[in-house]
C-alpha atoms as a PDB file:
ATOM      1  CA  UNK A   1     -46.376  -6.065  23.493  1.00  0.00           C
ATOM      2  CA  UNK A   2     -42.937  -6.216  24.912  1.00  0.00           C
ATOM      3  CA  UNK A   3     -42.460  -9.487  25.876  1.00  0.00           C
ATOM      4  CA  UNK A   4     -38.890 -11.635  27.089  1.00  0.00           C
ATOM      5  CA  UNK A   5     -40.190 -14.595  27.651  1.00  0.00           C
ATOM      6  CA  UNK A   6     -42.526 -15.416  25.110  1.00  0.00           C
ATOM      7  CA  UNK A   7     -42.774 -15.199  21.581  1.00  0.00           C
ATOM      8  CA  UNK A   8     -45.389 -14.180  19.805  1.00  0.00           C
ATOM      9  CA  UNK A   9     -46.515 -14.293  16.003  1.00  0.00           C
ATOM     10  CA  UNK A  10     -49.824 -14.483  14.051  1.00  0.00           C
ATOM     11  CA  UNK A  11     -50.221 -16.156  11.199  1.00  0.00           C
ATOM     12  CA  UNK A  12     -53.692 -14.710   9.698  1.00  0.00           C
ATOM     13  CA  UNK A  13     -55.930 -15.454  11.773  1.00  0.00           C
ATOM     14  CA  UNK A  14     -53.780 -18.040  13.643  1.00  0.00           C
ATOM     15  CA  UNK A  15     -51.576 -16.652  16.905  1.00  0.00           C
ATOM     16  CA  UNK A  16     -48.925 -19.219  18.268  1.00  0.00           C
ATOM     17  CA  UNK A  17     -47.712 -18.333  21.587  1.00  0.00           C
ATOM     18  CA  UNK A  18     -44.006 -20.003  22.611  1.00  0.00           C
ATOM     19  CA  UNK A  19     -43.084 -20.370  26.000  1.00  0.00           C
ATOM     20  CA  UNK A  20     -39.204 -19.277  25.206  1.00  0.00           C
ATOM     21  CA  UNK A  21     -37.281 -19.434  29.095  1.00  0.00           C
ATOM     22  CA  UNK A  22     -34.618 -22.037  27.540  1.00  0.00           C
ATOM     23  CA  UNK A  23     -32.255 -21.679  30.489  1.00  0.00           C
ATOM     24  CA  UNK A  24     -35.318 -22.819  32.739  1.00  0.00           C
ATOM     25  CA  UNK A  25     -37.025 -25.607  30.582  1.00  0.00           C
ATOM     26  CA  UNK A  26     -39.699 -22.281  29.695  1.00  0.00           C
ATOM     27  CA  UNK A  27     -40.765 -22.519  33.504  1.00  0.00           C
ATOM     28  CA  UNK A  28     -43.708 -20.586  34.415  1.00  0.00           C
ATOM     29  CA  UNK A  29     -42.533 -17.141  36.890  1.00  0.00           C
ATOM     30  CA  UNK A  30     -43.916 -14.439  38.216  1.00  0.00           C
ATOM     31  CA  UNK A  31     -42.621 -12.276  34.701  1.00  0.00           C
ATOM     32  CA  UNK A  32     -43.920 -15.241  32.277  1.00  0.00           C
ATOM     33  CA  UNK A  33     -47.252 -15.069  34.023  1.00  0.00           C
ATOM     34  CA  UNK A  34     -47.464 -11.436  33.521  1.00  0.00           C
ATOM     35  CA  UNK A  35     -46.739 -11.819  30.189  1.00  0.00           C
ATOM     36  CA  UNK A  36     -49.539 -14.469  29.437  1.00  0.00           C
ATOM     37  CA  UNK A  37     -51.725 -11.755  30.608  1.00  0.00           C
ATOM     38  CA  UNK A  38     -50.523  -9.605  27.844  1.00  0.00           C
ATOM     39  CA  UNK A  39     -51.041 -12.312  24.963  1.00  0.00           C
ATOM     40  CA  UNK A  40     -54.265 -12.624  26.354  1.00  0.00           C
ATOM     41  CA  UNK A  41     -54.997  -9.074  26.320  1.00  0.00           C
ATOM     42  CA  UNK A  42     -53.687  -9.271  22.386  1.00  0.00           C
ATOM     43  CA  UNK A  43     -56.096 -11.998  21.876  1.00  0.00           C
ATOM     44  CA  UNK A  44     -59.010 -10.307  23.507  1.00  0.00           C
ATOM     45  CA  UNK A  45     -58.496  -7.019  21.506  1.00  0.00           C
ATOM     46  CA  UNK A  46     -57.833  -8.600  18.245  1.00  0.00           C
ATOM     47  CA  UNK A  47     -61.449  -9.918  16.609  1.00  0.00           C
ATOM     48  CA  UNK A  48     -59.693 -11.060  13.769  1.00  0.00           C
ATOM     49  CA  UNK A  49     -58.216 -13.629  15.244  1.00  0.00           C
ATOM     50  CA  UNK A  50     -60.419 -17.232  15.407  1.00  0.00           C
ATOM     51  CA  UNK A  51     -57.660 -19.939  17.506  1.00  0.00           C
ATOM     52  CA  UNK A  52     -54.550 -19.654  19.744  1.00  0.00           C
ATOM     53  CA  UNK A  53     -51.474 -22.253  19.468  1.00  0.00           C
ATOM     54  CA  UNK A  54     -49.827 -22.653  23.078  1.00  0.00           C
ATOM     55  CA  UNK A  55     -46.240 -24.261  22.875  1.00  0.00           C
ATOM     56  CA  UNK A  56     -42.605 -24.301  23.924  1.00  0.00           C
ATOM     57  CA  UNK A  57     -39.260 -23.525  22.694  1.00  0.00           C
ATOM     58  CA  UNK A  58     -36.243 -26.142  22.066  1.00  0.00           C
ATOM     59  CA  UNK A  59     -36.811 -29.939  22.396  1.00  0.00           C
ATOM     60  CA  UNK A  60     -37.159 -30.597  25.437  1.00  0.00           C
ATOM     61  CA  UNK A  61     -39.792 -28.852  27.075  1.00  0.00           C
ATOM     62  CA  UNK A  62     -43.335 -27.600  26.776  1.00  0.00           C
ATOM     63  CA  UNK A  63     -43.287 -25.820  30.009  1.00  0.00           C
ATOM     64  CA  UNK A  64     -41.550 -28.014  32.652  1.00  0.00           C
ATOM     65  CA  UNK A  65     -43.022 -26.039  35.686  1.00  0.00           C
ATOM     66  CA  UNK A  66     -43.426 -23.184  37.752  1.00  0.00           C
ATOM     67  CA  UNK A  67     -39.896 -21.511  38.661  1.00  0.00           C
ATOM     68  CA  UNK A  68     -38.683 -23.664  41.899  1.00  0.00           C
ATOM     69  CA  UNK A  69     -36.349 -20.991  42.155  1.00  0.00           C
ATOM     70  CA  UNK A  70     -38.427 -17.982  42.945  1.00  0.00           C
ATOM     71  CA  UNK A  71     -41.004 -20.349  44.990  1.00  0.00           C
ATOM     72  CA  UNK A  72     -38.471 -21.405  47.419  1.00  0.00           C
ATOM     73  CA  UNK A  73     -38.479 -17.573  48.392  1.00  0.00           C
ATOM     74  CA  UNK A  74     -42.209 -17.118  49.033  1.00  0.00           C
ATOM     75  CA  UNK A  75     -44.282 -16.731  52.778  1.00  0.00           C
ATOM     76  CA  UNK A  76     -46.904 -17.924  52.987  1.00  0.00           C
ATOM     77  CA  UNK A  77     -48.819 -15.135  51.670  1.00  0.00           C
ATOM     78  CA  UNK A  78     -46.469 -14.627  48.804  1.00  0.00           C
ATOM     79  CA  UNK A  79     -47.844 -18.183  48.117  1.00  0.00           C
ATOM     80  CA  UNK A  80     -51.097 -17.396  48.172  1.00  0.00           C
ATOM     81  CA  UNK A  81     -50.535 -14.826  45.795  1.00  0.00           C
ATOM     82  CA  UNK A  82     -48.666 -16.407  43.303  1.00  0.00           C
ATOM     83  CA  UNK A  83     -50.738 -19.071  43.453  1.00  0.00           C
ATOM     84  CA  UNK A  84     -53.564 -16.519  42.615  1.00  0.00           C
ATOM     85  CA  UNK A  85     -51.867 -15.368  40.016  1.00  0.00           C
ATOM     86  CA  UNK A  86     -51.404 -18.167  37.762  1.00  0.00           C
ATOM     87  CA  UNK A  87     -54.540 -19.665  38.761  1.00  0.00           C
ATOM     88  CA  UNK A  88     -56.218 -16.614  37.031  1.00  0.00           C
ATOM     89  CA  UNK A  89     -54.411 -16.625  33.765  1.00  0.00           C
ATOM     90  CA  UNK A  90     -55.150 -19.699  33.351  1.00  0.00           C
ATOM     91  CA  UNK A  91     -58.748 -19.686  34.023  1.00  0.00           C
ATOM     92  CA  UNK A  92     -58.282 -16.575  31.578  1.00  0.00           C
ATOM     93  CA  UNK A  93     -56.926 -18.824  28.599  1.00  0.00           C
ATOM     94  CA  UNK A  94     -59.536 -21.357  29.017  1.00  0.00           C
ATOM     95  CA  UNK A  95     -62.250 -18.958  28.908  1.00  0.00           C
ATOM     96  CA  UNK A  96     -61.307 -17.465  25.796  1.00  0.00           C
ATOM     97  CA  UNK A  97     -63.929 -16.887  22.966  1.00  0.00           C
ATOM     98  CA  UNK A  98     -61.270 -18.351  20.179  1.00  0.00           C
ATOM     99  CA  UNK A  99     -60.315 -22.284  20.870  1.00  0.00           C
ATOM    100  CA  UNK A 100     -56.942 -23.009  22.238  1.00  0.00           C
ATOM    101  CA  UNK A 101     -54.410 -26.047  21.416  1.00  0.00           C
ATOM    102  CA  UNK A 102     -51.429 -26.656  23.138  1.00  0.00           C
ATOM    103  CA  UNK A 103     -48.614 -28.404  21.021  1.00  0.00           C
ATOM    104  CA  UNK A 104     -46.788 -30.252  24.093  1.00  0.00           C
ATOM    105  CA  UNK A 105     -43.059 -30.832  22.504  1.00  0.00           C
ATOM    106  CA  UNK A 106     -41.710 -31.934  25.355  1.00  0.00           C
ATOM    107  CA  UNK A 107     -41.994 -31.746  29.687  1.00  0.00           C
ATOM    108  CA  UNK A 108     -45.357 -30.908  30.618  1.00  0.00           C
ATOM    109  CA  UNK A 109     -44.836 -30.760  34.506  1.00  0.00           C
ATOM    110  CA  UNK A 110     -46.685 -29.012  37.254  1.00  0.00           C
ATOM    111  CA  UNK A 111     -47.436 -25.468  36.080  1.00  0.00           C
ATOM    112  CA  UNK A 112     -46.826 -26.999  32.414  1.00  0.00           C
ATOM    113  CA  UNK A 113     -49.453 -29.528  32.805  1.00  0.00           C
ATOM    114  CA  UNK A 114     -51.803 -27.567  34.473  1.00  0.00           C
ATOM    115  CA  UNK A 115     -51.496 -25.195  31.460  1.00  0.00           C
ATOM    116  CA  UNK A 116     -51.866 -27.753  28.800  1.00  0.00           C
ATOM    117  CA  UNK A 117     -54.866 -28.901  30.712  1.00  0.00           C
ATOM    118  CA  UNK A 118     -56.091 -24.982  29.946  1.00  0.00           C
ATOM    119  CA  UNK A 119     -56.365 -25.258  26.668  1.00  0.00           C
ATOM    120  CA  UNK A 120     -59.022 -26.518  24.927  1.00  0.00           C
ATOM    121  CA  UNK A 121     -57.655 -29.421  22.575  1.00  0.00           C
ATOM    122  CA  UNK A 122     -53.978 -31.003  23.336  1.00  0.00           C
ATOM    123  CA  UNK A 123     -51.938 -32.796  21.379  1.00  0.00           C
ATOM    124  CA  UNK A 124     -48.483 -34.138  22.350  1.00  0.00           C
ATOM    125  CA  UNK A 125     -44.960 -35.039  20.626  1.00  0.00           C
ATOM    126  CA  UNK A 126     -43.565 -38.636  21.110  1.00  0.00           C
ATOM    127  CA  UNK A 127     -41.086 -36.503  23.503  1.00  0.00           C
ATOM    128  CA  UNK A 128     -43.546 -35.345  25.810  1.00  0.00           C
ATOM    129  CA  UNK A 129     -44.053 -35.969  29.726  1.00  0.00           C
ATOM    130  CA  UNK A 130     -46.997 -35.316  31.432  1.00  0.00           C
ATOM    131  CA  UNK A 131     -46.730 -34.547  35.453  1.00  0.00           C
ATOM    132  CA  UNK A 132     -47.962 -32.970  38.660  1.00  0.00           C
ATOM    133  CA  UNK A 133     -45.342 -33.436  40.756  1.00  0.00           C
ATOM    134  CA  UNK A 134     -45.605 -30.981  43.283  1.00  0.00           C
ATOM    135  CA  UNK A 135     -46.136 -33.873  45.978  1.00  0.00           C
ATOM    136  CA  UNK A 136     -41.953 -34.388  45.513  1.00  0.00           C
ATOM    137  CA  UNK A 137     -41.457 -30.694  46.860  1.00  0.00           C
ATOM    138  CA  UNK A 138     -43.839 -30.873  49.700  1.00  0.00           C
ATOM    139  CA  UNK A 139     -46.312 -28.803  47.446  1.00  0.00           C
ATOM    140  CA  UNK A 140     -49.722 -29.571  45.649  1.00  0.00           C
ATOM    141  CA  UNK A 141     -50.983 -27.858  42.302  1.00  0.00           C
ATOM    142  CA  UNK A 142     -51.986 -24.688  42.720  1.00  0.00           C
ATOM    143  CA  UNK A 143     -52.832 -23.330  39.392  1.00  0.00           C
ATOM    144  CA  UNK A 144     -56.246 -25.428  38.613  1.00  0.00           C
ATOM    145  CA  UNK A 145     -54.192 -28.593  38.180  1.00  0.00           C
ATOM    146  CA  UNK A 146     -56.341 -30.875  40.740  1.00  0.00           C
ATOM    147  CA  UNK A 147     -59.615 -29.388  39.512  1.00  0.00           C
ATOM    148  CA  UNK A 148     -58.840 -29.721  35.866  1.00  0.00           C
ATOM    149  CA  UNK A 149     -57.138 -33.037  35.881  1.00  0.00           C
ATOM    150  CA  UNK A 150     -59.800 -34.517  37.461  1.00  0.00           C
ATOM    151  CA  UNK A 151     -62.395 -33.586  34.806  1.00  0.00           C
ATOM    152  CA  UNK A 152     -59.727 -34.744  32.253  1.00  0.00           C
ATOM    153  CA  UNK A 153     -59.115 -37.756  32.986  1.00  0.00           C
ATOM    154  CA  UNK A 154     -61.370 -38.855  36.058  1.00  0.00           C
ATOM    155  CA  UNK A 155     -60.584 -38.489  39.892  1.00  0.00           C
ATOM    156  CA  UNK A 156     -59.226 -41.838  40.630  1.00  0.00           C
ATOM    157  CA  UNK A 157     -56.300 -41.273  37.708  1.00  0.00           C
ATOM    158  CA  UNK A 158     -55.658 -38.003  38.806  1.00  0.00           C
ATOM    159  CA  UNK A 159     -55.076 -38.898  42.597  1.00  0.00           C
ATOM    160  CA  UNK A 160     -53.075 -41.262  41.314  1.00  0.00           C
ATOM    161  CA  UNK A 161     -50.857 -39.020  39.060  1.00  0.00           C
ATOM    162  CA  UNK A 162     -50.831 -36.366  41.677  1.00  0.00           C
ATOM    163  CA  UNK A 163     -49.995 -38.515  44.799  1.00  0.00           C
ATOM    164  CA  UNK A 164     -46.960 -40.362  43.498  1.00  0.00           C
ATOM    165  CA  UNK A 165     -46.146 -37.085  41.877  1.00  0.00           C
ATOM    166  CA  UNK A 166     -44.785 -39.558  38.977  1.00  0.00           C
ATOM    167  CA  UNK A 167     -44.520 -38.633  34.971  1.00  0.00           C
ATOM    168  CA  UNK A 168     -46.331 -40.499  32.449  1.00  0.00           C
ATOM    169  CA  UNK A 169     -45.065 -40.239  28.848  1.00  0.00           C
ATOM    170  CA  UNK A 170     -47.136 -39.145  25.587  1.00  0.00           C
ATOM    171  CA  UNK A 171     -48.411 -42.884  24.903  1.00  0.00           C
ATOM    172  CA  UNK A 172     -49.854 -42.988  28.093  1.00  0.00           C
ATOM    173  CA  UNK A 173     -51.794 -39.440  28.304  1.00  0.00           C
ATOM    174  CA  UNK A 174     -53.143 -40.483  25.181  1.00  0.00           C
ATOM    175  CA  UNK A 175     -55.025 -43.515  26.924  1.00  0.00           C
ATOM    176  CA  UNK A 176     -56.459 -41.833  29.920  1.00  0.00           C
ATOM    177  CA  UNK A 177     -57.928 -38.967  27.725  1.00  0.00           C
ATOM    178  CA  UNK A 178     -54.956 -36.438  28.668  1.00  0.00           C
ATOM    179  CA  UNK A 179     -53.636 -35.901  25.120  1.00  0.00           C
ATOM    180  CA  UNK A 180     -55.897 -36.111  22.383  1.00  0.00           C
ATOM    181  CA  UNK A 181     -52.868 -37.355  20.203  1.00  0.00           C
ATOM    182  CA  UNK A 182     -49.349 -38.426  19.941  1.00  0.00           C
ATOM    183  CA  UNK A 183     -47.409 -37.144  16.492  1.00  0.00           C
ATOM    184  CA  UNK A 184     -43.595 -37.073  16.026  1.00  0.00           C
ATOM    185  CA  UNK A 185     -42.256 -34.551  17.015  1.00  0.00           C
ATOM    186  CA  UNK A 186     -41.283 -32.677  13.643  1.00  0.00           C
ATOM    187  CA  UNK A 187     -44.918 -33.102  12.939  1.00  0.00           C
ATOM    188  CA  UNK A 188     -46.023 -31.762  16.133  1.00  0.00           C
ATOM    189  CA  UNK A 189     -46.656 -27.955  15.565  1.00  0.00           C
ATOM    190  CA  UNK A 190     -47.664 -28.478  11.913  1.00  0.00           C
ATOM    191  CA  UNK A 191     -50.615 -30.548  13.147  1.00  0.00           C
ATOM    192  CA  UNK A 192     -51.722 -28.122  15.729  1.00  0.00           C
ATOM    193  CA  UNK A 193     -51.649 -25.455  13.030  1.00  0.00           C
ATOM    194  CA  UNK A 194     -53.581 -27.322  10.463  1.00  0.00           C
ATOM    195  CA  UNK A 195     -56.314 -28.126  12.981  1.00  0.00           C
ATOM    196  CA  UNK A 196     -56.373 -24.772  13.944  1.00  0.00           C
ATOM    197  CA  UNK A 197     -56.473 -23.435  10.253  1.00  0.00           C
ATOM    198  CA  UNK A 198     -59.336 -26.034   9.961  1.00  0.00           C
ATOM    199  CA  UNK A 199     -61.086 -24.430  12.829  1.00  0.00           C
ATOM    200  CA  UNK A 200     -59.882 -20.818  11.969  1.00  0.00           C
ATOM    201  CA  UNK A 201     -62.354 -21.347   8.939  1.00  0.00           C
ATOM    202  CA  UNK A 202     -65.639 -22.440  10.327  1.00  0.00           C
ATOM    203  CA  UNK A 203     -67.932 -19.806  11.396  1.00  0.00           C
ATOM    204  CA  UNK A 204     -66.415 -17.309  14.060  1.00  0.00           C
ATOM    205  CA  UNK A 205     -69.375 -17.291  16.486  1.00  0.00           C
ATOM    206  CA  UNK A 206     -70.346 -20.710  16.139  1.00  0.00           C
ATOM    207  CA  UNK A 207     -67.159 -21.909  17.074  1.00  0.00           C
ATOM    208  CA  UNK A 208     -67.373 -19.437  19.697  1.00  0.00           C
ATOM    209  CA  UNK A 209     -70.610 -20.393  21.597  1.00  0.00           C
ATOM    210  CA  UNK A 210     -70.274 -23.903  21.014  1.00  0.00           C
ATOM    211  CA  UNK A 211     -67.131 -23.701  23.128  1.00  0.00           C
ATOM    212  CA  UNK A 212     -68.848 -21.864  25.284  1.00  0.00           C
ATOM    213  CA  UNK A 213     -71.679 -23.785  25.861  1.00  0.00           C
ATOM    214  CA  UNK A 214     -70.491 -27.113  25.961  1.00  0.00           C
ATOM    215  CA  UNK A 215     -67.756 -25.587  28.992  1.00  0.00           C
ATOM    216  CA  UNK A 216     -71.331 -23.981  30.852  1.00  0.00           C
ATOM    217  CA  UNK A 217     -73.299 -27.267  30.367  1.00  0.00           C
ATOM    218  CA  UNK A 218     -70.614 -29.388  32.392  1.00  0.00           C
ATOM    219  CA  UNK A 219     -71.374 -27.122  35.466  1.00  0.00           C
ATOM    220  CA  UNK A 220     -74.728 -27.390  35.753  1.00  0.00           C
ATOM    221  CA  UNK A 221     -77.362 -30.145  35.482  1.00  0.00           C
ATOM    222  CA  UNK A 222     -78.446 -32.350  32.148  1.00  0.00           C
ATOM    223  CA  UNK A 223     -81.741 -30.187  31.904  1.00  0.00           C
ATOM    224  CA  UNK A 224     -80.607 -27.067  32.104  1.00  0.00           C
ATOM    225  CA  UNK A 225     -76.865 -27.633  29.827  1.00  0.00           C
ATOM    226  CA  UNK A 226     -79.695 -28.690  27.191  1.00  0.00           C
ATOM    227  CA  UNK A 227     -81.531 -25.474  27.739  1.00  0.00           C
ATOM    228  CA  UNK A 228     -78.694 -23.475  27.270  1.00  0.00           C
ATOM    229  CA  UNK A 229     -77.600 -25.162  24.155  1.00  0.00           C
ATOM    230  CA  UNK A 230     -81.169 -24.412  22.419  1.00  0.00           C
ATOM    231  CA  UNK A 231     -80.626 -21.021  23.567  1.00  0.00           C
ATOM    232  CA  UNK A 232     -76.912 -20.554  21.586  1.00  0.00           C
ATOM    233  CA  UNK A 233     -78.283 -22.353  18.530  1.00  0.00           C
ATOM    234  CA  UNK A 234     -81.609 -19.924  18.347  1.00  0.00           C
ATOM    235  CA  UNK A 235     -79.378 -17.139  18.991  1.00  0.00           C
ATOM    236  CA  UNK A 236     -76.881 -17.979  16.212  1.00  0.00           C
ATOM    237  CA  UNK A 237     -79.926 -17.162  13.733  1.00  0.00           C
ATOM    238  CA  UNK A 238     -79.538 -13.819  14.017  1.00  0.00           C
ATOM    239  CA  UNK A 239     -75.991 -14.010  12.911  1.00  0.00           C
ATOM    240  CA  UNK A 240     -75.204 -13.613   8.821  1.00  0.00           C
ATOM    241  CA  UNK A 241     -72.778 -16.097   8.799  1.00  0.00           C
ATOM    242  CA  UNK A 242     -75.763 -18.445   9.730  1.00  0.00           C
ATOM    243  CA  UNK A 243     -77.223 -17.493   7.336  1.00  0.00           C
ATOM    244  CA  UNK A 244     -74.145 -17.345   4.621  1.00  0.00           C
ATOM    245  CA  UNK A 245     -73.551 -21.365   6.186  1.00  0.00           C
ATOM    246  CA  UNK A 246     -76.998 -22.407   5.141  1.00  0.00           C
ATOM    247  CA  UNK A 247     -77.210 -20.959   1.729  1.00  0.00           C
ATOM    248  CA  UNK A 248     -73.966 -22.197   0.920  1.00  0.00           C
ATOM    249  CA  UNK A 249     -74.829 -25.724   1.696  1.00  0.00           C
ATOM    250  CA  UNK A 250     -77.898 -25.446  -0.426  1.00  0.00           C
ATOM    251  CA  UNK A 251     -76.107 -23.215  -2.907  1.00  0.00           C
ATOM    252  CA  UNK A 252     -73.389 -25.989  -3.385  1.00  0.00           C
ATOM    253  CA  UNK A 253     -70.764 -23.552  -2.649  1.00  0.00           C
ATOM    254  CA  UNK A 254     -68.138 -23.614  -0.415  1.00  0.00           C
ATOM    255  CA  UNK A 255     -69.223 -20.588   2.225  1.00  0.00           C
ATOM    256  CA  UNK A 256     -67.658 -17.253   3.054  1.00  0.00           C
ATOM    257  CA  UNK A 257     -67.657 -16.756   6.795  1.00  0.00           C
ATOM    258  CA  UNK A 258     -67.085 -12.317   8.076  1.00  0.00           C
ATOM    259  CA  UNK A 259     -67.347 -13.117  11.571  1.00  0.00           C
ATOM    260  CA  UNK A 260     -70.799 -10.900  11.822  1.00  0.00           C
END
């Protein structure tokens, strides 16, 4: 990949992904969305690798936005395309078979939160502020953020958060269900790693489907969410790390997991 505005690195089967823009708090343009798309790509095309750590360079930001700079230059179709844009990476990183955490180190805000919100398990520094607030520029989200907001933390909180367009700090997302937990921030990335190490070792396509499954159950009814989790645990027979999981446990052994 040839990349500028991200770095990229793998640790065995762990890929961290740093938003790296420093002049622009790591906002989110046109080129950093295209690049996304190529870590994606990367993570799509490499089976080896079983979780994905989102973050940001320097100390003060995660990602503190998309770039006001090249928005103030867009028509209205250039809008709509942009908008587009983003909107599909994002629903891109969510969808991805490994699971996703995003190590928030500092300004989460518009495009920033709205990627957090992508990923599938966030944790934030004691530094970090979470926002949407487009509402200040005349704007709304436009990359998921209302939609996925809302099923974070509940409709009423996220009209709030979006219509005063105010920040709320780590402590805070934390409480309404936005953050999953607030570490300091040397400890920050070191935490997301070890919980993705953790989950790097369980079995590949378990991990897989039950992210899956649980993301497909919340759009459809009770009935059939339950129908399709029977489904991905029947199907996970036919799997030998099923199989190596079981006898291990009766085995007393710890279990050796090949992804197959």
């Amino acid at each position: 990949m040839r990349l500028e505005n991200i770095l990229w690195r793998v640790e065995e089967t762990v890929a961290v992904a740093t938003f790296h823009r420093p002049k622009a708090l790591n906002a989110l343009n046109s080129a950093t969305i295209a690049e996304l798309g190529q870590v994606l790509d990367a993570v799509d095309a490499d089976r080896s690798l079983r979780a994905l750590v989102v973050t940001g360079a320097g100390e003060k930001a995660f990602v503190a936005g998309a770039d006001i700079a090249e928005m103030a230059a867009l028509s209205p179709l250039e809008a709509r395309q942009f908008a587009e844009r983003g909107e599909r990476t994002l629903a891109r990183l969510e969808a991805l078979r490994i699971p996703t955490i995003a190590a928030v180190n500092g300004f989460a805000l518009g495009g920033g939160c709205e990627l957090a919100m992508a990923c599938d398990l966030v944790y934030a520094s004691e530094r970090a502020h979470f926002g949407q607030p487009e509402v200040n520029l005349g704007l709304i989200p436009a990359f998921g953020g209302t939609q996925r907001l809302a099923r974070r933390v509940g409709p009423a909180r996220a009209l709030e958060i979006i219509l005063t367009g105010e920040m709320i700090d780590a402590g805070k997302a934390k409480e309404i269900g936005l953050a999953l937990e607030v570490l300091p921030a040397d400890q920050l990335l070191s935490h997301a790693l070890q919980t993705a190490r953790k989950i790097a070792s369980r079995a590949p396509a378990a991990v897989a489907l039950a992210k899956r499954t649980l993301h497909a159950g919340l759009a459809v009814d009770a009935a059939t969410a339950a129908e399709l989790e029977r489904q991905s645990f029947a199907l996970l027979f036919g799997t030998e790390d099923t199989r190596e999981g079981l006898s291990a446990f009766l085995e007393k052994r710890a279990p050796a997991f090949k992804n197959r």
